[in-house]
N, C-alpha and C. Protein backbone atom coordinates (compact mmCIF):
# COMPACT_ATOMS: atom_id res chain seq x y z
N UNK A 1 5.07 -12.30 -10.86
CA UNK A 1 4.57 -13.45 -10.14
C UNK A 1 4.88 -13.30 -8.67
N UNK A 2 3.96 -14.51 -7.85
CA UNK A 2 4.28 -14.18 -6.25
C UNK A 2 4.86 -15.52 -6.10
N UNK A 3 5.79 -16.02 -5.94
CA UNK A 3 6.34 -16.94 -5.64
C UNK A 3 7.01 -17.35 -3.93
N UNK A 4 7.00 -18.31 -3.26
CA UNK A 4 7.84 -18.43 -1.90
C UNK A 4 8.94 -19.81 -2.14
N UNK A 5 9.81 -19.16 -1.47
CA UNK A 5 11.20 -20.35 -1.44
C UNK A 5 11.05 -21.42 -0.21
N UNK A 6 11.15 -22.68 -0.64
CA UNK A 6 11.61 -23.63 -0.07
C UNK A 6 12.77 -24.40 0.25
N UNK A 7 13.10 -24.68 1.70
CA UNK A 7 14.51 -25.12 1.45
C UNK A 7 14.23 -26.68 0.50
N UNK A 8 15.25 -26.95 -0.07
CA UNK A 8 15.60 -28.22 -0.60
C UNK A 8 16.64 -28.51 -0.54
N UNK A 9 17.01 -29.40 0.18
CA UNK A 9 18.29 -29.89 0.42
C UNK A 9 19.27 -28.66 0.95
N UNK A 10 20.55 -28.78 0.40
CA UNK A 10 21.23 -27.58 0.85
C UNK A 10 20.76 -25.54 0.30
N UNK A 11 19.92 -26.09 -0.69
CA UNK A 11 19.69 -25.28 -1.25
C UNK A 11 17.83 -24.81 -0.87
N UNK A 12 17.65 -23.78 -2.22
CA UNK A 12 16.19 -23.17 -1.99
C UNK A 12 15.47 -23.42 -3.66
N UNK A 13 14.27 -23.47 -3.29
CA UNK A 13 13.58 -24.40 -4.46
C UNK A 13 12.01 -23.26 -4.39
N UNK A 14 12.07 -22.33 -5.69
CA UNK A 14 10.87 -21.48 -5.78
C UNK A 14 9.64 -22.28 -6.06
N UNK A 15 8.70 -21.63 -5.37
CA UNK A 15 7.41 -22.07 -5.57
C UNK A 15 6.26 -20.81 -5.88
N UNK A 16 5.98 -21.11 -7.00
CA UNK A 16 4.92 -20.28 -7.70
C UNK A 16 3.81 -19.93 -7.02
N UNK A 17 3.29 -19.13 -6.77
CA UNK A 17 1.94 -19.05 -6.34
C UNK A 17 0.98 -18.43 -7.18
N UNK A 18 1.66 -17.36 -7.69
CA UNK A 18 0.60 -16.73 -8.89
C UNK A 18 1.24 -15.83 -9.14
N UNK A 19 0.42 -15.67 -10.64
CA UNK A 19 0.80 -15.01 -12.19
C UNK A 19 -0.08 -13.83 -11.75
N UNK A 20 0.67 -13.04 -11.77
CA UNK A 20 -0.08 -11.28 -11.77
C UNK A 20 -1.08 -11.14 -13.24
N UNK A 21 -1.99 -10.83 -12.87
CA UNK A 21 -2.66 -10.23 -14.56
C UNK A 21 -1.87 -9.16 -15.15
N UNK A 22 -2.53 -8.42 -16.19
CA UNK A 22 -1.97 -6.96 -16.50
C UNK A 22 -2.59 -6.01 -16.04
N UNK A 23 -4.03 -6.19 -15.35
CA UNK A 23 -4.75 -5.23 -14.62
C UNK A 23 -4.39 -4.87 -13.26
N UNK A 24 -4.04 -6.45 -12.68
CA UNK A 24 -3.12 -5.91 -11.25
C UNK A 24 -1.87 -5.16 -11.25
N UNK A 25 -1.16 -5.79 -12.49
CA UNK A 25 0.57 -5.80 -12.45
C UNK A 25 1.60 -6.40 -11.67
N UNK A 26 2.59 -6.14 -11.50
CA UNK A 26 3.54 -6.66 -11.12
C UNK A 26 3.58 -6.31 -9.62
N UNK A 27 3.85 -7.54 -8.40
CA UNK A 27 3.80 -6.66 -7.22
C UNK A 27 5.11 -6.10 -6.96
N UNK A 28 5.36 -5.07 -6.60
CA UNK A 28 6.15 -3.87 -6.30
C UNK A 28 7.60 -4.92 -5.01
N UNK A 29 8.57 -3.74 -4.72
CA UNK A 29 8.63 -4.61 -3.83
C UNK A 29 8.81 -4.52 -2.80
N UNK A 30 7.46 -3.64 -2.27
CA UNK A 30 7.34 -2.99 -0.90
C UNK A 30 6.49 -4.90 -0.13
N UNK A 31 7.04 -4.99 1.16
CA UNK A 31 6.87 -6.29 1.81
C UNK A 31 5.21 -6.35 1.74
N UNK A 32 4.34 -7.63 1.90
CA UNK A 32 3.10 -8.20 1.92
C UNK A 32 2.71 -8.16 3.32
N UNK A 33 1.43 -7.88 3.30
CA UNK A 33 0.62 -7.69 4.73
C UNK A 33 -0.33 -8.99 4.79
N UNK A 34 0.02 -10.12 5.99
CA UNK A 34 -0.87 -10.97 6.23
C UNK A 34 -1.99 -10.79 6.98
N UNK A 35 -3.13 -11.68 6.73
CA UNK A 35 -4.31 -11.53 7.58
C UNK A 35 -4.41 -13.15 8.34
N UNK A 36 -5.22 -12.98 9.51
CA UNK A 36 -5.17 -14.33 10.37
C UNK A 36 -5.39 -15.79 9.25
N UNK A 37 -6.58 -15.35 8.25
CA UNK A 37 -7.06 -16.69 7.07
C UNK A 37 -5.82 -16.38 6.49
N UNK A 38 -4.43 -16.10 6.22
CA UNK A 38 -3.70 -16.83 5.24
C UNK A 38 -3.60 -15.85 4.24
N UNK A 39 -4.31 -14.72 4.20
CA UNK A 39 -4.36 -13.71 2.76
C UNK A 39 -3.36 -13.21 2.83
N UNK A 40 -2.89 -12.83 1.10
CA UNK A 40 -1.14 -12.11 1.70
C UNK A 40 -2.36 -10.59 0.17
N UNK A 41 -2.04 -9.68 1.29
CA UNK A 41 -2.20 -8.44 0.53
C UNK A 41 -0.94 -7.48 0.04
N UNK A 42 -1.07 -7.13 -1.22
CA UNK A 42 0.48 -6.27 -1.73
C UNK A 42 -0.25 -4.83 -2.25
N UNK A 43 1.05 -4.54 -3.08
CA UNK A 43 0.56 -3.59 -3.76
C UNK A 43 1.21 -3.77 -5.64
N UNK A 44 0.65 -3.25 -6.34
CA UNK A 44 1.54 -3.84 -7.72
C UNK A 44 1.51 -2.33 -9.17
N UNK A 45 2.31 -2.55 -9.70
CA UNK A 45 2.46 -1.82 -10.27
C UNK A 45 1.32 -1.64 -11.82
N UNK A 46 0.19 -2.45 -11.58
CA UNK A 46 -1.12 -2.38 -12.69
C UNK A 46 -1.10 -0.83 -12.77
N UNK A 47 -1.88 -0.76 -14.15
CA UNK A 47 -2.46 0.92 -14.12
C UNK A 47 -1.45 1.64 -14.00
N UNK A 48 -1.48 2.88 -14.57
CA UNK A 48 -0.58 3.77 -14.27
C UNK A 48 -0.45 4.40 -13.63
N UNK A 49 -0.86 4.00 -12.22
CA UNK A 49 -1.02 5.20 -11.08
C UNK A 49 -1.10 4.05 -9.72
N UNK A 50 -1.19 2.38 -9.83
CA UNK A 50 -0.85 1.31 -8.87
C UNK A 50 -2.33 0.93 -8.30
N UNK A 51 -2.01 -0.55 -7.75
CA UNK A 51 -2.98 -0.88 -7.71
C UNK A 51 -2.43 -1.61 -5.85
N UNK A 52 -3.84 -2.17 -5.39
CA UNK A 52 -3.56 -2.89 -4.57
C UNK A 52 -4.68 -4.51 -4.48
N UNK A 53 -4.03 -5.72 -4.04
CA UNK A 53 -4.76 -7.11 -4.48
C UNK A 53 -4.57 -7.87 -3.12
N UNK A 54 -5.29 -8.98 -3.20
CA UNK A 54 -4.86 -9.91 -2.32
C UNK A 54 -5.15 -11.16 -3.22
N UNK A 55 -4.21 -12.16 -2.19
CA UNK A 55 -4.06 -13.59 -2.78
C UNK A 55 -4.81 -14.33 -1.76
N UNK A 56 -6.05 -14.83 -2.25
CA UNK A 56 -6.56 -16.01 -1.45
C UNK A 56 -6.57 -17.22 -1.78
N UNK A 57 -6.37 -18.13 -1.10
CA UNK A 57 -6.13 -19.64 -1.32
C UNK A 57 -7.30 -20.64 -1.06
N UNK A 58 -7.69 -21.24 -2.27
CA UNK A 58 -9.02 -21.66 -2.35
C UNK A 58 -8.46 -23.27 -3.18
N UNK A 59 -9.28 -23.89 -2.24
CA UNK A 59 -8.87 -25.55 -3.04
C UNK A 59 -7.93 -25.43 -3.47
N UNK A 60 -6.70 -25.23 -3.06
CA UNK A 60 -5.50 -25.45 -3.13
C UNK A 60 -5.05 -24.82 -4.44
N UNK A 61 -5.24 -23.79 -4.68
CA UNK A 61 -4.59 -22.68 -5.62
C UNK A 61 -4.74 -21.68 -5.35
N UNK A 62 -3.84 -20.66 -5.24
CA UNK A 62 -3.82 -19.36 -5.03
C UNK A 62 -4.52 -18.44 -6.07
N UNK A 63 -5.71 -17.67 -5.52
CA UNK A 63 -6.25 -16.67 -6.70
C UNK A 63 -5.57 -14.90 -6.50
N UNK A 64 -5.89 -13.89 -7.43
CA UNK A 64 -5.54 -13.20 -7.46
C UNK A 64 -6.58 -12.08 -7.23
N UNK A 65 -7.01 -11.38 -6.13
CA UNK A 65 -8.04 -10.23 -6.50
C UNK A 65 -7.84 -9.15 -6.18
N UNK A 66 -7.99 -7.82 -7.79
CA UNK A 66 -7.82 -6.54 -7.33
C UNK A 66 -9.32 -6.15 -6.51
N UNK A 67 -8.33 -5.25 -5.57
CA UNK A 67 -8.98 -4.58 -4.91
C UNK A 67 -9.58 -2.91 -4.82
N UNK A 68 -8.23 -2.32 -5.17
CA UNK A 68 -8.35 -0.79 -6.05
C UNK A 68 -7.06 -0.68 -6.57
N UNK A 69 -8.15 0.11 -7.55
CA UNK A 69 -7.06 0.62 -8.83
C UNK A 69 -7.24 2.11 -8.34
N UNK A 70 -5.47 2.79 -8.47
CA UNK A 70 -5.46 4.10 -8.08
C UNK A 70 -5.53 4.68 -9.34
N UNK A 71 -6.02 6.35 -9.03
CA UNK A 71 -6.78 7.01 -10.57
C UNK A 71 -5.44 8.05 -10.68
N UNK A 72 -4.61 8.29 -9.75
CA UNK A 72 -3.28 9.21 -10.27
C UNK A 72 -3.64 10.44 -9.85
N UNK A 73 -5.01 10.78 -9.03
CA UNK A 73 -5.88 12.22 -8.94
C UNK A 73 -5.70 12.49 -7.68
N UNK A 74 -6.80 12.78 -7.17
CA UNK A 74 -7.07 13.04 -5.25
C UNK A 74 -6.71 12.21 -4.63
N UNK A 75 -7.15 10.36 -4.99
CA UNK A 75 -6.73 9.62 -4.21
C UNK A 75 -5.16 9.08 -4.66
N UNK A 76 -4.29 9.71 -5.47
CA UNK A 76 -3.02 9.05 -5.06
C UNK A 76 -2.56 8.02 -6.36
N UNK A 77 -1.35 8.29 -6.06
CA UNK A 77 -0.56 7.42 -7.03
C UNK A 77 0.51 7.18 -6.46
N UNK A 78 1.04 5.69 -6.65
CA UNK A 78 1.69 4.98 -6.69
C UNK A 78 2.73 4.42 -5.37
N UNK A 79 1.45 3.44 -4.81
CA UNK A 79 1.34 2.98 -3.50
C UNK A 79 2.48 2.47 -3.30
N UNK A 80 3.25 2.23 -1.84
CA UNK A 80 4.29 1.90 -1.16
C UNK A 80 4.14 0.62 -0.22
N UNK A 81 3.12 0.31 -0.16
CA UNK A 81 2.89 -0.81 0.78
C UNK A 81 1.50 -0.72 1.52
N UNK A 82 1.41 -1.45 2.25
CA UNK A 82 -0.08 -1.42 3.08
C UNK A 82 0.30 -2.31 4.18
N UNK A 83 -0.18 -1.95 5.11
CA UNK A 83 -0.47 -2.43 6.98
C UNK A 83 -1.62 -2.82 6.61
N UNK A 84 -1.71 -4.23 7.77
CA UNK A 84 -3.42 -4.66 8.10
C UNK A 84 -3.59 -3.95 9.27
N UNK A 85 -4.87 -3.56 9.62
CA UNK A 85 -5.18 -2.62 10.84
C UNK A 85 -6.17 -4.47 11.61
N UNK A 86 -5.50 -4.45 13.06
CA UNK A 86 -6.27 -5.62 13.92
C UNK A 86 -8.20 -5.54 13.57
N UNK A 87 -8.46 -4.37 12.86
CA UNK A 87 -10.04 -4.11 12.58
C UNK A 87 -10.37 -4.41 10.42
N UNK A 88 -9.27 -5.14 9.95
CA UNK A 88 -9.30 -5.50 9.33
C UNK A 88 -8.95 -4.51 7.74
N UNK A 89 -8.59 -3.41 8.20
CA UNK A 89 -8.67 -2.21 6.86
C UNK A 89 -7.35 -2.32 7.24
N UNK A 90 -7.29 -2.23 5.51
CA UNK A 90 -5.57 -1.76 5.23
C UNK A 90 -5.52 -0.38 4.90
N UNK A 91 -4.10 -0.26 5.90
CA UNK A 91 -3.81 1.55 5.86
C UNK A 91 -2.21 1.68 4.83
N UNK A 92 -1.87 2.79 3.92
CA UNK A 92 -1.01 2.85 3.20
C UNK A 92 -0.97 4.32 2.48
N UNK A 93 0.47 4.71 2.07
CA UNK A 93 0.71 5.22 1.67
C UNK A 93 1.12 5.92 -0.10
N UNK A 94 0.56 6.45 -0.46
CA UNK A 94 0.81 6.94 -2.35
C UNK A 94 2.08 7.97 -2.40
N UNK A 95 3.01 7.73 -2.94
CA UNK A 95 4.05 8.37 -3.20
C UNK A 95 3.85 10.43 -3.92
N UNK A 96 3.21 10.27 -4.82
CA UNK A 96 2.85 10.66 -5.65
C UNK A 96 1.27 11.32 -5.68
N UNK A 97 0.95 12.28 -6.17
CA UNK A 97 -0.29 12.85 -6.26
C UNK A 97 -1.43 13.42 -5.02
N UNK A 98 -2.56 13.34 -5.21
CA UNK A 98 -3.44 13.63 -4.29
C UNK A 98 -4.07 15.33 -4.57
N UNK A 99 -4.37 15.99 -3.41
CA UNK A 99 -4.56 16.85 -4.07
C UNK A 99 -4.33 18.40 -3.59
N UNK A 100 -2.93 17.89 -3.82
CA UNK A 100 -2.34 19.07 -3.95
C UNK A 100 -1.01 18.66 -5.05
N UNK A 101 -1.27 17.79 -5.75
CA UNK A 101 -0.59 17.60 -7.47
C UNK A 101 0.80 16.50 -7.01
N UNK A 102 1.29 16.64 -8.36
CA UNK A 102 2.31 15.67 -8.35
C UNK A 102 2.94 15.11 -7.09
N UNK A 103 3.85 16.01 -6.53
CA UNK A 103 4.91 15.81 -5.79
C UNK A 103 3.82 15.73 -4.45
N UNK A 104 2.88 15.72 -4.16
CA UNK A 104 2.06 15.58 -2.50
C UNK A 104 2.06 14.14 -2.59
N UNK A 105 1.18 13.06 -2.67
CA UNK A 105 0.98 12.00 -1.81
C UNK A 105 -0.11 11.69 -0.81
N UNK A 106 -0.24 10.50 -0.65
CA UNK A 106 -1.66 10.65 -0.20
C UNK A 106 -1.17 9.37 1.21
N UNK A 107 -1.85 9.97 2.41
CA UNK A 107 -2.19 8.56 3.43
C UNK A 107 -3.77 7.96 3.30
N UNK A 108 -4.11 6.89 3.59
CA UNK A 108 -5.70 6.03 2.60
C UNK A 108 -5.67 5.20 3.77
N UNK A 109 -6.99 4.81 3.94
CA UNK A 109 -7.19 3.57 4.42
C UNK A 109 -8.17 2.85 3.30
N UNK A 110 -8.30 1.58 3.50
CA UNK A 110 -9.48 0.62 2.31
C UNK A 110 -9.63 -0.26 2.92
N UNK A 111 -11.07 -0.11 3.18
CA UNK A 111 -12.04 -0.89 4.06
C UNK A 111 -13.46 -1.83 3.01
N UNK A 112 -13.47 -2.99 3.58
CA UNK A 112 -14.64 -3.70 3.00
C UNK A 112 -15.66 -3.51 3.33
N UNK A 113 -16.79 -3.54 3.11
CA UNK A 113 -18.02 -3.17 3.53
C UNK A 113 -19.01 -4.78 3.47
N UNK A 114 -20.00 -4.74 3.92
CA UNK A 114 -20.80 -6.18 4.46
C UNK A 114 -20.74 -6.40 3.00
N UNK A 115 -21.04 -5.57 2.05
CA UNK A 115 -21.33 -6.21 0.88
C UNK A 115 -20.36 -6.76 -0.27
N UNK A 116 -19.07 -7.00 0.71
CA UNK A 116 -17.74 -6.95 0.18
C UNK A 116 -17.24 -6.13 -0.57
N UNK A 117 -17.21 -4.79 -1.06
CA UNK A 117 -17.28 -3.78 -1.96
C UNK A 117 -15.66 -3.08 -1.04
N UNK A 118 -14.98 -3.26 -1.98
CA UNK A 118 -13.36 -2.25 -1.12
C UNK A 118 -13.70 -0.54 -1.40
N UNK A 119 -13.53 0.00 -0.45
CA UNK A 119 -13.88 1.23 -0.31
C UNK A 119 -12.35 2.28 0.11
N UNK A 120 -12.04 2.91 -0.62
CA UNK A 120 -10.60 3.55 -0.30
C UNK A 120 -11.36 5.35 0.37
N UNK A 121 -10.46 5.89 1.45
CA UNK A 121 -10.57 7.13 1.98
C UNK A 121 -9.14 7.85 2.10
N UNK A 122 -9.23 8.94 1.79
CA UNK A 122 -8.52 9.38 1.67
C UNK A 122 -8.01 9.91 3.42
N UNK A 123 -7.14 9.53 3.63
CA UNK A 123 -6.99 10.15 5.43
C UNK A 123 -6.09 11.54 5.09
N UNK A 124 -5.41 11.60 4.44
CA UNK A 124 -4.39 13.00 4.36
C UNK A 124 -3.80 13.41 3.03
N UNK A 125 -3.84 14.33 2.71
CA UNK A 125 -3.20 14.62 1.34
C UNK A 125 -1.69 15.44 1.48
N UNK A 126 -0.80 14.98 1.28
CA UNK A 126 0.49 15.93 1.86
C UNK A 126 0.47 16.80 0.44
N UNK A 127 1.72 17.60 1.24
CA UNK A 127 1.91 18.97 0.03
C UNK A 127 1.42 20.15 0.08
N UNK A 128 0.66 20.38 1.52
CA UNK A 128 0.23 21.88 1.42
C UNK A 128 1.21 22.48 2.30
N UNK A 129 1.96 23.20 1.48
CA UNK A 129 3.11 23.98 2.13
C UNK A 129 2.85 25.15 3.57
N UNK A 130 1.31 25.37 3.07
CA UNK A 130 1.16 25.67 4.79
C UNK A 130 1.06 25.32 5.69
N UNK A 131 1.11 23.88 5.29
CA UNK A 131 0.86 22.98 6.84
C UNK A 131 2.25 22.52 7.40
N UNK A 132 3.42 22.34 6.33
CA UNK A 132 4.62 22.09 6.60
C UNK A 132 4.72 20.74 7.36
N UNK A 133 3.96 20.02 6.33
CA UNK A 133 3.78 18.15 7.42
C UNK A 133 4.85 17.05 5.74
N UNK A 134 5.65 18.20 4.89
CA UNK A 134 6.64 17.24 4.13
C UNK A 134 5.48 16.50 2.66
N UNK A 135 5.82 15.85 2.29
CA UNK A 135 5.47 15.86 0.65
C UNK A 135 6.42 14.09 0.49
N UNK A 136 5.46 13.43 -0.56
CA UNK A 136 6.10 12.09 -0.97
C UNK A 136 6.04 11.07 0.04
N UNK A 137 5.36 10.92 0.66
CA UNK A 137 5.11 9.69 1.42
C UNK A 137 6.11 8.31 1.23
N UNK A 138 6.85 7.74 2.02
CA UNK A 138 7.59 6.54 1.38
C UNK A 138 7.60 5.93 2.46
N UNK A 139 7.14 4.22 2.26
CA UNK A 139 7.38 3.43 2.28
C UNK A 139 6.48 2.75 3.18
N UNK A 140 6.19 1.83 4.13
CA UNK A 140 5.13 1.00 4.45
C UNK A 140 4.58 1.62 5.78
N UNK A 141 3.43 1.91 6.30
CA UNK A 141 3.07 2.55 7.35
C UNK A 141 3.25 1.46 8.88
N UNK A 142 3.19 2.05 9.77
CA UNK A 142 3.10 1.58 11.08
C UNK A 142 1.39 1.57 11.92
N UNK A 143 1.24 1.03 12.55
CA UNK A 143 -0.41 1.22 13.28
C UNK A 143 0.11 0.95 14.53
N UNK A 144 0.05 1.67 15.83
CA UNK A 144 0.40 1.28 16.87
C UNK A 144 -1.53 0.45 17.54
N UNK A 145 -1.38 0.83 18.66
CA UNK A 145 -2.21 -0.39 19.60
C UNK A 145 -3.87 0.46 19.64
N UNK A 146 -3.10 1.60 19.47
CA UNK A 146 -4.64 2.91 19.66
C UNK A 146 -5.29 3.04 17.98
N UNK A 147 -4.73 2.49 16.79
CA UNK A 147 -4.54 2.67 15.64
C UNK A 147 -4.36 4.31 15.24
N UNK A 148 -3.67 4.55 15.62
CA UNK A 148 -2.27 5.65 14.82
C UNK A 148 -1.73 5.06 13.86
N UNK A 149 -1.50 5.98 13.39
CA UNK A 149 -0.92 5.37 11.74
C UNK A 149 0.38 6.49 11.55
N UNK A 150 1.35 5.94 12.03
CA UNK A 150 2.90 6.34 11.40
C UNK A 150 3.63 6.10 9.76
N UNK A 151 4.58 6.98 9.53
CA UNK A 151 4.56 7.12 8.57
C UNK A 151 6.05 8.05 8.16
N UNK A 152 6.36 8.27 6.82
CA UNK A 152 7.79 9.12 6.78
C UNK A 152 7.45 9.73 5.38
N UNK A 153 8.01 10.62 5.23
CA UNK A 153 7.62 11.26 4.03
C UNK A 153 9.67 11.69 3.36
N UNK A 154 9.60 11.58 1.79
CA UNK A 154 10.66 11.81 1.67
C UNK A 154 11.30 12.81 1.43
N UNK A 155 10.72 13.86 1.24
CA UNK A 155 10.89 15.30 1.58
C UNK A 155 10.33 15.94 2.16
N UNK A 156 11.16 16.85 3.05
CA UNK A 156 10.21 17.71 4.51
C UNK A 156 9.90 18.75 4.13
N UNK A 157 10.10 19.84 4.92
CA UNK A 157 9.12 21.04 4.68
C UNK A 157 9.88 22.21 4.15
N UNK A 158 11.43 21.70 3.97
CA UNK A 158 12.06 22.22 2.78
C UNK A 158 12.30 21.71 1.12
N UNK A 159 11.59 22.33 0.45
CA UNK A 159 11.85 21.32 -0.66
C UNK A 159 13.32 21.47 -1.48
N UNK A 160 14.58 22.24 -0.83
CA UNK A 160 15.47 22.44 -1.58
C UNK A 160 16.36 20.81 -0.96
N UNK A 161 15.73 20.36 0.22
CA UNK A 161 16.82 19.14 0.85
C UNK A 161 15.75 18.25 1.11
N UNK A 162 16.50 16.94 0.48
CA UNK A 162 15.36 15.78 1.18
C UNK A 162 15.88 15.05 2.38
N UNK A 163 15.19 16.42 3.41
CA UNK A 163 15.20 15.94 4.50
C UNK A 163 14.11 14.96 5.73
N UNK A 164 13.30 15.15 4.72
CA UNK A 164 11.88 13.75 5.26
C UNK A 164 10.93 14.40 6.62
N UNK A 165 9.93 13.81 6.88
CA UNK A 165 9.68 14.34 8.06
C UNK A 165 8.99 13.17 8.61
N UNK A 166 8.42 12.60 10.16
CA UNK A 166 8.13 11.53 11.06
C UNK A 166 6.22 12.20 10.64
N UNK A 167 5.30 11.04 10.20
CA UNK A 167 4.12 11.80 10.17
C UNK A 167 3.16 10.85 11.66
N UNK A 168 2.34 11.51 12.24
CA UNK A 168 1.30 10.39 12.81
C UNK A 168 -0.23 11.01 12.50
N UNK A 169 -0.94 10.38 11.92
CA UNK A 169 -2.32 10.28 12.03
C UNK A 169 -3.08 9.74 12.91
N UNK A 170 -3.99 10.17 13.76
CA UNK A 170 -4.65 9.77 14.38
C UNK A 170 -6.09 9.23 14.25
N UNK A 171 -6.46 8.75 14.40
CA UNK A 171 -8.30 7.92 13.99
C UNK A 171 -9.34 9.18 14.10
């Protein structure tokens, strides 16, 4: 469930917002990305490879809608969070997979299209040891002002030490 705390009195008083399906899953508990209308976008542990949803608030109840379900393949498994980009696409990171197998990871952006249709791209696939740009992607990305997309990976370009490496993508 997505719940927010209220103070009450000296104390804090949960407030429900919504029941995850089993198709979304559970949201993870990498932090929520707001948009100016109020949407809180996550990521959740649906599917066996993660999903990502947003919560919109309609006549005063919060709904739940997936947005993509990850396939565990090229595009990635098992998302870490998501940034809103000021142009409205969320950018994020997959721990796991892509395509260069298990241990690579994927950087994505997922963009809506006029016809509301979420569209995921793959921006980078880590794990090709010739490129020596680190493997496992973790944890929530950065977008600076030019939209660069920062990033950390949890093992670098040695795989005997997890020593991580600083990633930036550029547009």
């Amino acid at each position: 469930m997505v719940f927010r705390l209220s103070r009450n009195g000296s104390g804090w008083k949960p407030n429900v917002l919504a029941q995850m399906s089993y198709e979304v899953g559970n949201p993870t508990s990498a932090p929520f990305a707001f948009d100016r209308a109020g949407n809180i976008y996550g990521v959740g542990n649906g599917s066996s490879a993660g999903t990502i949803f947003v919560l919109t608030l309609a006549q005063g109840k919060w709904q739940v809608h997936l947005l993509y379900s990850f396939t565990g393949t090229e595009d990635g498994a098992l998302p870490t969070g998501v940034a809103l980009g000021s142009n409205g696409v969320l950018y994020g990171v997959t721990s796991e997979y892509g395509e260069y197998g298990v241990y690579g990871g994927t950087a994505f952006s997922l963009s809506r299209s006029q016809q509301g249709k979420w569209t995921l791209n793959v921006l980078r696939s880590f794990g090709d040891t010739r490129v020596g740009d680190g493997y496992s992607p973790y944890g929530v990305v950065t977008l600076d002002a030019s939209s660069n997309l920062y990033g950390t990976t949890f093992t670098g370009t040695n795989s005997c030490c997890l020593s991580g490496t600083i990633f930036k993508i550029t547009p």
